[in-house]
PDB file of N, CA and C in Angstrom:
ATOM      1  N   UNK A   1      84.023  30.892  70.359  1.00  0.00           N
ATOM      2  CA  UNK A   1      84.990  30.158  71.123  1.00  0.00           C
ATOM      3  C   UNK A   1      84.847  28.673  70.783  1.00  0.00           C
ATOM      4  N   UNK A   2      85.734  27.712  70.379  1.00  0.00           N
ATOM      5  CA  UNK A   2      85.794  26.786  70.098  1.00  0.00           C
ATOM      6  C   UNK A   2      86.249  25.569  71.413  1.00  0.00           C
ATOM      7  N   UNK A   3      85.725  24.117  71.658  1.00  0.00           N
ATOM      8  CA  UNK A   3      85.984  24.115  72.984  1.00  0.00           C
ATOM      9  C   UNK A   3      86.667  22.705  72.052  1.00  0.00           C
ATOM     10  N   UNK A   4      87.961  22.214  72.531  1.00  0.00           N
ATOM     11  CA  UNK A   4      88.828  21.074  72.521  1.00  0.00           C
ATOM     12  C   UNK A   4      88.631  20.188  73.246  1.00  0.00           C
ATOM     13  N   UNK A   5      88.543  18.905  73.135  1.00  0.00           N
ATOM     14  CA  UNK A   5      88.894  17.936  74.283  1.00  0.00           C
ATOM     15  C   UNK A   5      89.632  17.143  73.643  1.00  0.00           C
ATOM     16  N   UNK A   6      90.432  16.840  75.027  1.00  0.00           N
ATOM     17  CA  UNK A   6      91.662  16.181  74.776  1.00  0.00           C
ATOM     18  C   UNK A   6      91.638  14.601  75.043  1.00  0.00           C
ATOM     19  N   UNK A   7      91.646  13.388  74.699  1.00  0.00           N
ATOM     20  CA  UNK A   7      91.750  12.308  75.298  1.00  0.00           C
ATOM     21  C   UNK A   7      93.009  11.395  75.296  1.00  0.00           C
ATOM     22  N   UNK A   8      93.111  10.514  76.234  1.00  0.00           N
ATOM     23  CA  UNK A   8      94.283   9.865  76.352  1.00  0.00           C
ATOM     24  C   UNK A   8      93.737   8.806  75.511  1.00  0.00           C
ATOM     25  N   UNK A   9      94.875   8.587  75.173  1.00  0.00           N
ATOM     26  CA  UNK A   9      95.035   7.885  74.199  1.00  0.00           C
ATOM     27  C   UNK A   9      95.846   5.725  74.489  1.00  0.00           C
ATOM     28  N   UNK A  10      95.299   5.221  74.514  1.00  0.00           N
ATOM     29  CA  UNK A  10      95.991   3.860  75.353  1.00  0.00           C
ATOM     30  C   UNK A  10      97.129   3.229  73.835  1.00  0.00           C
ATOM     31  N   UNK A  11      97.691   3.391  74.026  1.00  0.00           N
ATOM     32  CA  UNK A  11      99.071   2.637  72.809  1.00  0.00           C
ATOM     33  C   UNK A  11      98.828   1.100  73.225  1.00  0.00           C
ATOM     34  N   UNK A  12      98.896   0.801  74.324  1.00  0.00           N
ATOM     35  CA  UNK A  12      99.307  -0.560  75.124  1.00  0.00           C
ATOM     36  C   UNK A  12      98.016  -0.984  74.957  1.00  0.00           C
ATOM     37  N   UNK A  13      96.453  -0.949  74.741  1.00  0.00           N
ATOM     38  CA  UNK A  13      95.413  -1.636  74.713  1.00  0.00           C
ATOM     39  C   UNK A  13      95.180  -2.313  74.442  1.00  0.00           C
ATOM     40  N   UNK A  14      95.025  -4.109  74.270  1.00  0.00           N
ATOM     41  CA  UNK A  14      94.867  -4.881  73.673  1.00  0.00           C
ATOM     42  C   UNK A  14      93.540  -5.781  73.837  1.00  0.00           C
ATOM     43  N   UNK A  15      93.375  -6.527  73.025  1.00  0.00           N
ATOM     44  CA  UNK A  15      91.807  -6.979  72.834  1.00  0.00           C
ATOM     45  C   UNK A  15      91.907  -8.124  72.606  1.00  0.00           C
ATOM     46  N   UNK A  16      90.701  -8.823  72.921  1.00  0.00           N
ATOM     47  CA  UNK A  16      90.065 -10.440  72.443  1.00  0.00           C
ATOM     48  C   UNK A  16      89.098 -10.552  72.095  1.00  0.00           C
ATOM     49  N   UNK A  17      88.242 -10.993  70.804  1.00  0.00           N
ATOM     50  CA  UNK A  17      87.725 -11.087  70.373  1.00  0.00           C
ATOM     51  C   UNK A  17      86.639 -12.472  70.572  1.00  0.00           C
ATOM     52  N   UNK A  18      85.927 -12.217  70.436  1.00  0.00           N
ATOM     53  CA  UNK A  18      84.402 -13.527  70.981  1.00  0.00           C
ATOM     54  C   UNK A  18      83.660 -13.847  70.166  1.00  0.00           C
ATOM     55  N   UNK A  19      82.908 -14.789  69.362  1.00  0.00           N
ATOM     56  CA  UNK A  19      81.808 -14.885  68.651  1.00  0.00           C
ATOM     57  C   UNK A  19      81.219 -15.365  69.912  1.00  0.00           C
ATOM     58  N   UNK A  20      79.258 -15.085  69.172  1.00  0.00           N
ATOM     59  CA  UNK A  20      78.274 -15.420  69.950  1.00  0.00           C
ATOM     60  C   UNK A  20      78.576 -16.662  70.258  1.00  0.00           C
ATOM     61  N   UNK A  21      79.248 -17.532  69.633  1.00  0.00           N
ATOM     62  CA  UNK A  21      79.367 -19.105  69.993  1.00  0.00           C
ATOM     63  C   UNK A  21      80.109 -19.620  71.170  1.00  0.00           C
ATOM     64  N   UNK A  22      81.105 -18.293  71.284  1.00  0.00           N
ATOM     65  CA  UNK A  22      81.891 -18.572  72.663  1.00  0.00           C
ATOM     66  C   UNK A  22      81.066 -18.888  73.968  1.00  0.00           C
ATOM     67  N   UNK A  23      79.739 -18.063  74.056  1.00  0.00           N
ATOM     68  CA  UNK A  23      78.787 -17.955  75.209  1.00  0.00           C
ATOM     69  C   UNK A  23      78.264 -19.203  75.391  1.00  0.00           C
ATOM     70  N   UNK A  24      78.010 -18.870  76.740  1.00  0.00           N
ATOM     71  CA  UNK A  24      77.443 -20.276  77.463  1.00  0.00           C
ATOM     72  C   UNK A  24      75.590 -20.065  77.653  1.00  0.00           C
ATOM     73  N   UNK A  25      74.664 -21.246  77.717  1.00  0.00           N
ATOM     74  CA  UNK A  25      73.289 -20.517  78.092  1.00  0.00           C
ATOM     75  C   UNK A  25      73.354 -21.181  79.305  1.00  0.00           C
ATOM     76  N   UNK A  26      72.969 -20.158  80.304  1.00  0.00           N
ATOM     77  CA  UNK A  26      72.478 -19.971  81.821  1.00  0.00           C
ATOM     78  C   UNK A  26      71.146 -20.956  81.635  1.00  0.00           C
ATOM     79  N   UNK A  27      70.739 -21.920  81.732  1.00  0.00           N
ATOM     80  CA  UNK A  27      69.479 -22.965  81.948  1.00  0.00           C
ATOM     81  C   UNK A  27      68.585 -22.133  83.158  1.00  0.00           C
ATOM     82  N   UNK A  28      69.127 -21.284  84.200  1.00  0.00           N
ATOM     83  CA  UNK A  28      67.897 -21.131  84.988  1.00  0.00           C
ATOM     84  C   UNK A  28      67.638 -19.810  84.637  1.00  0.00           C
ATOM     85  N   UNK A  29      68.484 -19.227  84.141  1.00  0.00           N
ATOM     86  CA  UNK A  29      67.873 -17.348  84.180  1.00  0.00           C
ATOM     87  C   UNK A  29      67.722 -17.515  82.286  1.00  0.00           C
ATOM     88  N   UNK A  30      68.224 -17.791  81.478  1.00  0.00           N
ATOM     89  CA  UNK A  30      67.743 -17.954  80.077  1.00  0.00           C
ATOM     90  C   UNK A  30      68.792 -16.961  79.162  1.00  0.00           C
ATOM     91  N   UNK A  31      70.151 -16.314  80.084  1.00  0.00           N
ATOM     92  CA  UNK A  31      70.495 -15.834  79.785  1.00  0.00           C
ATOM     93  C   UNK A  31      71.897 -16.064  79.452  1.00  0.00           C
ATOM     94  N   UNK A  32      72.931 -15.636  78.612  1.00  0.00           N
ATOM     95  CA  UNK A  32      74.424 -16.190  78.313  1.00  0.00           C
ATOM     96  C   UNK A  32      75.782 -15.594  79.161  1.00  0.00           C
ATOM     97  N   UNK A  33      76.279 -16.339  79.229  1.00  0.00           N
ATOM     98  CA  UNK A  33      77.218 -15.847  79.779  1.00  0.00           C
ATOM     99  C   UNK A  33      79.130 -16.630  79.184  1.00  0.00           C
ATOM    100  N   UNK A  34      79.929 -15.453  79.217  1.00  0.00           N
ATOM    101  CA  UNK A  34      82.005 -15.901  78.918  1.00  0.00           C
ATOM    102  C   UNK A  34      82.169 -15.669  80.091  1.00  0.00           C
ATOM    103  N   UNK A  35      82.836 -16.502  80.284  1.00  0.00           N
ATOM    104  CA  UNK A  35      84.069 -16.349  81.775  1.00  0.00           C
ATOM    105  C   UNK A  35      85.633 -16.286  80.876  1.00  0.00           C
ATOM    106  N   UNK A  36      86.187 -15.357  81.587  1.00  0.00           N
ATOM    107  CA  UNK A  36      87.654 -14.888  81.223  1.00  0.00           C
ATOM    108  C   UNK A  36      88.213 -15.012  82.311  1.00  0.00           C
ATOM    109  N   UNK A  37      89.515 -15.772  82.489  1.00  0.00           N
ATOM    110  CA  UNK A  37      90.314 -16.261  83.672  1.00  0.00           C
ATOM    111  C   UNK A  37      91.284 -14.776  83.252  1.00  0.00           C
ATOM    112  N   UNK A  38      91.281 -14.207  84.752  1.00  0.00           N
ATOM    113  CA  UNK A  38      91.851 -12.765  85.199  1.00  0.00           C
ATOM    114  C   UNK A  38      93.350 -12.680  84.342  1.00  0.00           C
ATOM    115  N   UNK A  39      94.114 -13.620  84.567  1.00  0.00           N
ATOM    116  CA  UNK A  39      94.843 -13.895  83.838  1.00  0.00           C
ATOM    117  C   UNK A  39      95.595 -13.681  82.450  1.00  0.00           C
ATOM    118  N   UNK A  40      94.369 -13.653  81.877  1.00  0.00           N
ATOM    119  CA  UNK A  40      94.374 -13.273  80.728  1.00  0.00           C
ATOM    120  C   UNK A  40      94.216 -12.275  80.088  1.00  0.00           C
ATOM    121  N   UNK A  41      93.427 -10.874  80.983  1.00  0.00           N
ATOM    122  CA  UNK A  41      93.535  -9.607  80.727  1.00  0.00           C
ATOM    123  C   UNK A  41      94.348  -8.700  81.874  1.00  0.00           C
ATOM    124  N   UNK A  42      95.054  -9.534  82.204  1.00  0.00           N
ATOM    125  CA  UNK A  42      96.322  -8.806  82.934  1.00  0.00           C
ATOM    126  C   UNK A  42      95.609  -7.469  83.698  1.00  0.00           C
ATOM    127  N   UNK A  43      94.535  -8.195  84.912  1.00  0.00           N
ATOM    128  CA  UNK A  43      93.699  -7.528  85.913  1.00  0.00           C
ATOM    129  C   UNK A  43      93.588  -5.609  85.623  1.00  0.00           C
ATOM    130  N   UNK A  44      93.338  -5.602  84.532  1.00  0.00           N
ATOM    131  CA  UNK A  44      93.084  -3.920  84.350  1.00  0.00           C
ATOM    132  C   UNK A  44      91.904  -3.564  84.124  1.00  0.00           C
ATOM    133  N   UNK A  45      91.700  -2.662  83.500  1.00  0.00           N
ATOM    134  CA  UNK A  45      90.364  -1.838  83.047  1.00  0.00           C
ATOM    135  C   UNK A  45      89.815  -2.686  81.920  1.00  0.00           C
ATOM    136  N   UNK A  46      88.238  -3.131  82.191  1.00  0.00           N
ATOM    137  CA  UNK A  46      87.978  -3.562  80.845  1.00  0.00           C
ATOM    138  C   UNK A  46      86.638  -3.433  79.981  1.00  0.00           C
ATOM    139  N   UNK A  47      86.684  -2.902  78.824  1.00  0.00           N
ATOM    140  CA  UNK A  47      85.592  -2.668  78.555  1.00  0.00           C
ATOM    141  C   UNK A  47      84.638  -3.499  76.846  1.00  0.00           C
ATOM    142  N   UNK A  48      84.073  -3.667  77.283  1.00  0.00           N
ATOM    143  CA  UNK A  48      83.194  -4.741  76.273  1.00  0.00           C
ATOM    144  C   UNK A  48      82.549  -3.934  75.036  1.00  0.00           C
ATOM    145  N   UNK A  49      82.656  -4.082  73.838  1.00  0.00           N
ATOM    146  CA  UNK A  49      81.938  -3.637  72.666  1.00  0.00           C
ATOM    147  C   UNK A  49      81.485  -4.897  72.001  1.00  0.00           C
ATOM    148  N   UNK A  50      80.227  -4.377  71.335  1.00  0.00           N
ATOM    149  CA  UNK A  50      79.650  -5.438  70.808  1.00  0.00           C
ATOM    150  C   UNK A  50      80.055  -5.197  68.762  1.00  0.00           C
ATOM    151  N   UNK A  51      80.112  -6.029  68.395  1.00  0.00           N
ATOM    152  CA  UNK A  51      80.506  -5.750  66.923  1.00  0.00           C
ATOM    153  C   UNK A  51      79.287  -5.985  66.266  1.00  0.00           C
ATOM    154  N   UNK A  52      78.887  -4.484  65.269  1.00  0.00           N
ATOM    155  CA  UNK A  52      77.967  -4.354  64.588  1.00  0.00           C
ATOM    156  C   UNK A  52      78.161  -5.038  63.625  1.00  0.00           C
ATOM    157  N   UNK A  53      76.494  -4.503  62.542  1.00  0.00           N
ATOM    158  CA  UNK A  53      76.397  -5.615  60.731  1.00  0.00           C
ATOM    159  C   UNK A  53      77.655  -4.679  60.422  1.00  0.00           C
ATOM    160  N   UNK A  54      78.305  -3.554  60.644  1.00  0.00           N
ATOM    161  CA  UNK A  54      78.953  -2.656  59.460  1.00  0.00           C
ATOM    162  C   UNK A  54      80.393  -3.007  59.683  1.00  0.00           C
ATOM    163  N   UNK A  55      80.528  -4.161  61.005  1.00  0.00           N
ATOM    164  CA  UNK A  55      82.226  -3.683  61.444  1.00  0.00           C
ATOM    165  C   UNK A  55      82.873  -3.851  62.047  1.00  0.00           C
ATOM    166  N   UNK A  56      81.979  -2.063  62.436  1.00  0.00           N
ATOM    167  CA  UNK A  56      82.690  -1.302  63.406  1.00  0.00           C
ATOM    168  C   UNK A  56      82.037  -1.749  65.225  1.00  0.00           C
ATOM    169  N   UNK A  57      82.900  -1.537  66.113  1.00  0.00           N
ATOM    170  CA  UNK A  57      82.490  -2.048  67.269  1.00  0.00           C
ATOM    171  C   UNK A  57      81.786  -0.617  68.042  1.00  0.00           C
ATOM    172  N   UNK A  58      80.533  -0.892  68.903  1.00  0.00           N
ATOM    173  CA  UNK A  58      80.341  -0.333  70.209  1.00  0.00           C
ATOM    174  C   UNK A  58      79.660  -0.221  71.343  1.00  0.00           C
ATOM    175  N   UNK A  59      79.343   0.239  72.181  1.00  0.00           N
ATOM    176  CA  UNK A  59      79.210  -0.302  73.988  1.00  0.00           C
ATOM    177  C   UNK A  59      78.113  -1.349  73.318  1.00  0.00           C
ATOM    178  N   UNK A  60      78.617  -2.019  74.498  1.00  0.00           N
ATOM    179  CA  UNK A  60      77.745  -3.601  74.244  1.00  0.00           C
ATOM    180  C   UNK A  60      76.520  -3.718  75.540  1.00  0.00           C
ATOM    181  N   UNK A  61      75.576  -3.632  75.663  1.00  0.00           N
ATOM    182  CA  UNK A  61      74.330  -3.776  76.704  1.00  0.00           C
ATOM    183  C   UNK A  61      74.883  -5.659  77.520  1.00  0.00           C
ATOM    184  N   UNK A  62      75.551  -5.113  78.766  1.00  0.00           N
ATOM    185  CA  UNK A  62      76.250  -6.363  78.607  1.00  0.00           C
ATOM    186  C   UNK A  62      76.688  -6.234  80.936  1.00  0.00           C
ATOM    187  N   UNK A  63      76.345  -7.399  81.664  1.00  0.00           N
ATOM    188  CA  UNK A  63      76.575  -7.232  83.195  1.00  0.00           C
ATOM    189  C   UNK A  63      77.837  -7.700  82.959  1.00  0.00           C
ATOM    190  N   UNK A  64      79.186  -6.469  83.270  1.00  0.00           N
ATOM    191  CA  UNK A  64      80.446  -7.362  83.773  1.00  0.00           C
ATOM    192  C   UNK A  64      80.830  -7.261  84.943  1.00  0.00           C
ATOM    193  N   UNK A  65      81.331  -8.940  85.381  1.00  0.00           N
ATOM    194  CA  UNK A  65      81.229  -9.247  87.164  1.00  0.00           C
ATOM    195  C   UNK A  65      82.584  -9.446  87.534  1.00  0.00           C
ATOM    196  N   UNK A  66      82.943  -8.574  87.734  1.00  0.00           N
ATOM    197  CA  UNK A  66      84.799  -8.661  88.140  1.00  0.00           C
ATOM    198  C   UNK A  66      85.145  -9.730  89.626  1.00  0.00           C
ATOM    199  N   UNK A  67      85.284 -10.721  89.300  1.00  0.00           N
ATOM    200  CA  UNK A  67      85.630 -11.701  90.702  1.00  0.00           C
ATOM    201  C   UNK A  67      87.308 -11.859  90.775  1.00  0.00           C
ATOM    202  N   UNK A  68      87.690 -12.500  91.711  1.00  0.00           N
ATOM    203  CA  UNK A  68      89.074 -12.419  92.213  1.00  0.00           C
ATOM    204  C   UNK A  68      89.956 -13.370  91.194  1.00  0.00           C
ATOM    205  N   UNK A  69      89.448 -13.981  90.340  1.00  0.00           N
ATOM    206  CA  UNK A  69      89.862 -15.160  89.169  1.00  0.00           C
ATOM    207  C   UNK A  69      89.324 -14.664  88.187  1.00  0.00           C
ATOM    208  N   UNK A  70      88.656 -14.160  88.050  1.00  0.00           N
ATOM    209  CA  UNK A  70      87.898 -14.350  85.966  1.00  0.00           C
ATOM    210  C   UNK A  70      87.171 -13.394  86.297  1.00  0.00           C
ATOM    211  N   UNK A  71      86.893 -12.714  84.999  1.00  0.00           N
ATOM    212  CA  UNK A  71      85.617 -11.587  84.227  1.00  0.00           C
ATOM    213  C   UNK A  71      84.623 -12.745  83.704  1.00  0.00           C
ATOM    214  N   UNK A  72      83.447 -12.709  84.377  1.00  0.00           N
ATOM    215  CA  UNK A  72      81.883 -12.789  83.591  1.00  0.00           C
ATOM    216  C   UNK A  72      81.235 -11.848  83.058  1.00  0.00           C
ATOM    217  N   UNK A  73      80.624 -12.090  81.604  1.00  0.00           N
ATOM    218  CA  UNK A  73      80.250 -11.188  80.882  1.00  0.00           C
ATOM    219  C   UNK A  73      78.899 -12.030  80.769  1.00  0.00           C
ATOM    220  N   UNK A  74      77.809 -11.204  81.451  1.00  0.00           N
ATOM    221  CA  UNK A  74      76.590 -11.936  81.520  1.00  0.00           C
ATOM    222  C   UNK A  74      75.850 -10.954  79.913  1.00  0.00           C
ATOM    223  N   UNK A  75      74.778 -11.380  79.161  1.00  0.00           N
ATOM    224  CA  UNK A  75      74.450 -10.835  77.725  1.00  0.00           C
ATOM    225  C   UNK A  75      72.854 -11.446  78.128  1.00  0.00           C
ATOM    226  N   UNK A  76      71.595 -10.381  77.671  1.00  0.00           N
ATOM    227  CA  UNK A  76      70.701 -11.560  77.575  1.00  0.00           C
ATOM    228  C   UNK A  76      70.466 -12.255  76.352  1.00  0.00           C
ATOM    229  N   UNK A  77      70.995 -11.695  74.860  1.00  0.00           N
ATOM    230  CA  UNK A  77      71.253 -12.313  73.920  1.00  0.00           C
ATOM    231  C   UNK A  77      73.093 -12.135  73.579  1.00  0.00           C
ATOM    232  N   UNK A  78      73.217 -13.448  73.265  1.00  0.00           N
ATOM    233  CA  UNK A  78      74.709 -13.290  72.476  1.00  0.00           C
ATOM    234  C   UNK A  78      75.229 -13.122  70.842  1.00  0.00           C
ATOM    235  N   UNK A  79      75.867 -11.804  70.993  1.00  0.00           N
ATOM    236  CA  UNK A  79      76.308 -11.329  70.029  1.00  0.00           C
ATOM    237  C   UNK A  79      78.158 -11.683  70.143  1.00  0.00           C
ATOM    238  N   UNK A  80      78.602 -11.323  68.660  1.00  0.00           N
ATOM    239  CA  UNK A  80      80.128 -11.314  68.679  1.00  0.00           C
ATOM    240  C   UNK A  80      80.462  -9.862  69.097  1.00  0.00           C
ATOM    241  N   UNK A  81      81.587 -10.120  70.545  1.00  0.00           N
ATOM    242  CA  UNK A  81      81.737  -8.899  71.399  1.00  0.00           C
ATOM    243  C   UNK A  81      83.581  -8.651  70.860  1.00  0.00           C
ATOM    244  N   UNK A  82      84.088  -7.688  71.356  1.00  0.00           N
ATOM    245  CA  UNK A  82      85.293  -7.540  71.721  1.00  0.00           C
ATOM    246  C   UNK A  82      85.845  -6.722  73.115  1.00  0.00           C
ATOM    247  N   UNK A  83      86.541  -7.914  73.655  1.00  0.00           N
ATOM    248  CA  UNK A  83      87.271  -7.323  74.910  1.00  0.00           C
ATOM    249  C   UNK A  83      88.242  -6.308  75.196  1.00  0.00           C
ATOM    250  N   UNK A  84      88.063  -5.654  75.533  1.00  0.00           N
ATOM    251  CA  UNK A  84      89.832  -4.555  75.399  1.00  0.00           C
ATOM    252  C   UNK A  84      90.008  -4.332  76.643  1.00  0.00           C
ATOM    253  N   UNK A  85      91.211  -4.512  76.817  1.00  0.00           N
ATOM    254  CA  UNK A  85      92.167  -4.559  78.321  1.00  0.00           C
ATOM    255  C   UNK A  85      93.410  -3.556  78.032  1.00  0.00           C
TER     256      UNK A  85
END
């Protein structure tokens, strides 16, 4: 028996792209952090990949803090990520 899975598929997904340079360093915790004004990913689902040496992007080890204005993407090192909304 062979088992299928099916996934949805997002047409409409769109992304933003970050180098490590975008990040900010946190002076008291030692750690980086992007702020994204809500705005800008048109308040949906969002999920962070980190872009490997080969490329290709994936899940990024990464705290995201959904507030009523902007996404913080806290990192304890910064890498070049991509956003998709």
């Amino acid at each position: 028996m062979q088992i299928v899975v099916l996934t949805k598929y997002h047409t409409n997904m769109q992304f933003i792209d970050f180098k490590k340079e975008h990040f900010t360093r946190n002076e008291e915790t030692g750690g980086y952090f992007i702020e994204i004004p809500k705005d800008e990913v048109d308040f949906g689902d969002i999920t962070v990949k980190e872009k490997k040496e080969d490329g290709t992007y994936a899940g990024a080890h990464c705290e995201l803090i959904d507030e009523t204005t902007r996404i913080t993407i806290k990192m304890e090192t910064p890498v070049d990520i991509r956003v998709s909304f």
